[in-house]
Protein backbone atom coordinates (compact mmCIF):
# COMPACT_ATOMS: atom_id res chain seq x y z
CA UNK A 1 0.00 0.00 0.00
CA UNK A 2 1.38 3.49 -1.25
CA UNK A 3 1.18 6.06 1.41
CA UNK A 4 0.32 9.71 0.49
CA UNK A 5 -0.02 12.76 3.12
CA UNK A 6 -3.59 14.17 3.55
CA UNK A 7 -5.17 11.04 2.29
CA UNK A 8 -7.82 9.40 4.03
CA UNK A 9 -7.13 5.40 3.91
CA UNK A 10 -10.26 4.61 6.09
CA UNK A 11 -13.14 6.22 7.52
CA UNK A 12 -16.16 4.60 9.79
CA UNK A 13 -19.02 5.43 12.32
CA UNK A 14 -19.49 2.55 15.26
CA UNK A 15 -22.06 2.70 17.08
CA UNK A 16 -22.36 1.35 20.41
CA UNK A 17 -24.85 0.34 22.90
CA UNK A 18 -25.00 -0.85 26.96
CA UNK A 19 -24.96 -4.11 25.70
CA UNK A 20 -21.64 -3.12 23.75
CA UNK A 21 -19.85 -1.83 27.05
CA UNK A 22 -20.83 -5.37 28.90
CA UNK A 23 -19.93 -7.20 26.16
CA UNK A 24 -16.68 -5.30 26.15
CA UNK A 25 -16.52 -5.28 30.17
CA UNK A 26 -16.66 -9.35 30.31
CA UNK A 27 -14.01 -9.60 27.42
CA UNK A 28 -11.45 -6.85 29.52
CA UNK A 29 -12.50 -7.74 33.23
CA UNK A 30 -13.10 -4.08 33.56
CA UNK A 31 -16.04 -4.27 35.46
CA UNK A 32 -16.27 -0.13 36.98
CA UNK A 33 -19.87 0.16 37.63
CA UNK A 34 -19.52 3.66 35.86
CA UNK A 35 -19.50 1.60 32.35
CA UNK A 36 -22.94 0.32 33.27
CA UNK A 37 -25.30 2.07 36.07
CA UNK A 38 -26.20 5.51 35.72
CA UNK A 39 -26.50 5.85 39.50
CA UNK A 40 -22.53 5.43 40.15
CA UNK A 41 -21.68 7.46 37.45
CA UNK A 42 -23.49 10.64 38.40
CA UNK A 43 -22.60 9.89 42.02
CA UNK A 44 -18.66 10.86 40.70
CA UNK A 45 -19.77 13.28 38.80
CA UNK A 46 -19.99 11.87 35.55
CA UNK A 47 -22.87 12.95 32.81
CA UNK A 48 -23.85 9.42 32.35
CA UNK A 49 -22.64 5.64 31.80
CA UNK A 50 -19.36 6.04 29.97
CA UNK A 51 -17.57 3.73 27.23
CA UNK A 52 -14.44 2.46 28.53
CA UNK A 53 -11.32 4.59 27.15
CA UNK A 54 -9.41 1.25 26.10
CA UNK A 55 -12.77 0.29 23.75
CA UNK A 56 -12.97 3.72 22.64
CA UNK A 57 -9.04 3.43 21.50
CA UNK A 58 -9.28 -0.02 20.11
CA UNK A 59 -12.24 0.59 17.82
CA UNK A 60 -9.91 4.24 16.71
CA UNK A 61 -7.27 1.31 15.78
CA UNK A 62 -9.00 -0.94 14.47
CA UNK A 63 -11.14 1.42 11.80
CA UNK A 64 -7.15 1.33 10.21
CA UNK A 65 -6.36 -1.82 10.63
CA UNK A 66 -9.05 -2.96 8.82
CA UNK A 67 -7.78 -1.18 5.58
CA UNK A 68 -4.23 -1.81 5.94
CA UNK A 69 -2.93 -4.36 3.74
CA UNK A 70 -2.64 -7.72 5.39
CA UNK A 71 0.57 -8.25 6.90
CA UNK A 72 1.54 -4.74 7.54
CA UNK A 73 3.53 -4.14 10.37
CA UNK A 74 2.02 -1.44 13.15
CA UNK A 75 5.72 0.09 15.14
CA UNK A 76 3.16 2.06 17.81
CA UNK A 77 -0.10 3.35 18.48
CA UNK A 78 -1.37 6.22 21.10
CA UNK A 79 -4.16 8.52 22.26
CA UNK A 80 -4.85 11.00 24.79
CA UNK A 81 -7.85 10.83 26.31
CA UNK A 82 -9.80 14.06 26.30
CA UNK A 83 -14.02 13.63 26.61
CA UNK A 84 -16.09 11.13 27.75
CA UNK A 85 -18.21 9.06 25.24
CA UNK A 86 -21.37 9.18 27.34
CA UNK A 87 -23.54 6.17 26.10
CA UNK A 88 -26.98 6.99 26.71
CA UNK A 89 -29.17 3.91 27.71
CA UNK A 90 -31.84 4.28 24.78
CA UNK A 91 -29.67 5.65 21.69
CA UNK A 92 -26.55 4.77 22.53
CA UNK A 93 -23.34 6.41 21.21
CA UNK A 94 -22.10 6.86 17.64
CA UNK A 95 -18.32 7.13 17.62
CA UNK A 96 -16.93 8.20 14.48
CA UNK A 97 -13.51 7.56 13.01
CA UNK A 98 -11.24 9.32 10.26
CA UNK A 99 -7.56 8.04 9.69
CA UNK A 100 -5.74 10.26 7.21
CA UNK A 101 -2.14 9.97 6.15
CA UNK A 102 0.05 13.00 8.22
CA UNK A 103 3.71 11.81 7.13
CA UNK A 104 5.96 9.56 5.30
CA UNK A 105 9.26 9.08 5.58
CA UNK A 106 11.48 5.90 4.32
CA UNK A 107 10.39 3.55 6.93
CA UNK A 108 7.35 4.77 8.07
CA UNK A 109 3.76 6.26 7.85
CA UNK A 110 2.23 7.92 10.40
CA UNK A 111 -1.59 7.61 10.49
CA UNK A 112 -3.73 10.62 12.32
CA UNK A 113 -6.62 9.82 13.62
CA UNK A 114 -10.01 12.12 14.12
CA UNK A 115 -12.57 10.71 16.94
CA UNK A 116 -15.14 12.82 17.91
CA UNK A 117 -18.53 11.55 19.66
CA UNK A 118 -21.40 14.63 19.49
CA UNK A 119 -19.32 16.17 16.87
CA UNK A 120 -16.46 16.73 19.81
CA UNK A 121 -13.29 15.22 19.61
CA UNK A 122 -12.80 12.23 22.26
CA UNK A 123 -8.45 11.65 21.66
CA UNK A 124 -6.37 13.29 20.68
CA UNK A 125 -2.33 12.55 19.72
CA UNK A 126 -3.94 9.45 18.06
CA UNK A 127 -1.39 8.28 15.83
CA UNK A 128 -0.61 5.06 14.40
CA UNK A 129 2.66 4.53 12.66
CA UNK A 130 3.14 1.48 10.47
CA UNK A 131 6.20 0.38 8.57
CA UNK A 132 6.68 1.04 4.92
């Protein structure tokens, strides 16, 4: 795969529901009632049940994997963590995910990513670099 700056290699909208966060909680072991009763979360202060930040960063990853070629190798991968995807018990949460192409150099492409929940962004300094 040829590796251009300011292209976008993969782009994707997940949405996710309570039953997504238990689903995700059982396959983790991260079992913080503030992924899954309202009450605890808004006792801490939280604006409702949230998606856990290691779920939020694997589906960011995986929107690229899945349009890498197979085989290629990923060097590294991080986020920061900057708001809450608040899933709401009825609608749920639609996390959306744009990975564009921010440099190339001879051994490497690094791959930006946009995630934004409510049209805010959730990470930021999420980067994936994969060998070239």
């Amino acid at each position: 795969m040829g590796y251009t700056v300011g292209d976008v290699i993969a782009e994707r909208t997940v949405h996710l529901t309570r039953e997504s966060l238990v689903r995700y909680a059982g396959a983790s072991g991260d079992f913080n009632p503030i992924h899954y009763r309202d009450d605890v979360a808004a006792s801490v202060g939280l604006p409702g049940v949230l998606a856990h930040g290691m779920l939020t960063m694997g589906i960011a990853s995986s929107v690229v994997v899945a349009a890498l070629e197979p085989g290629t190798k990923i060097l590294d991968y991080g986020v920061r963590f900057t708001k809450p995807v608040v899933v709401d018990p009825e609608t749920g949460a639609d996390l959306h995910v744009s990975a564009t192409v921010g440099v190339v150099d001879e051994t490497a492409a690094r791959i930006d990513l946009k995630v934004t929940f409510d049209e805010a962004t959730v990470l930021v300094k999420a980067q994936l670099r994969v060998a070239v």
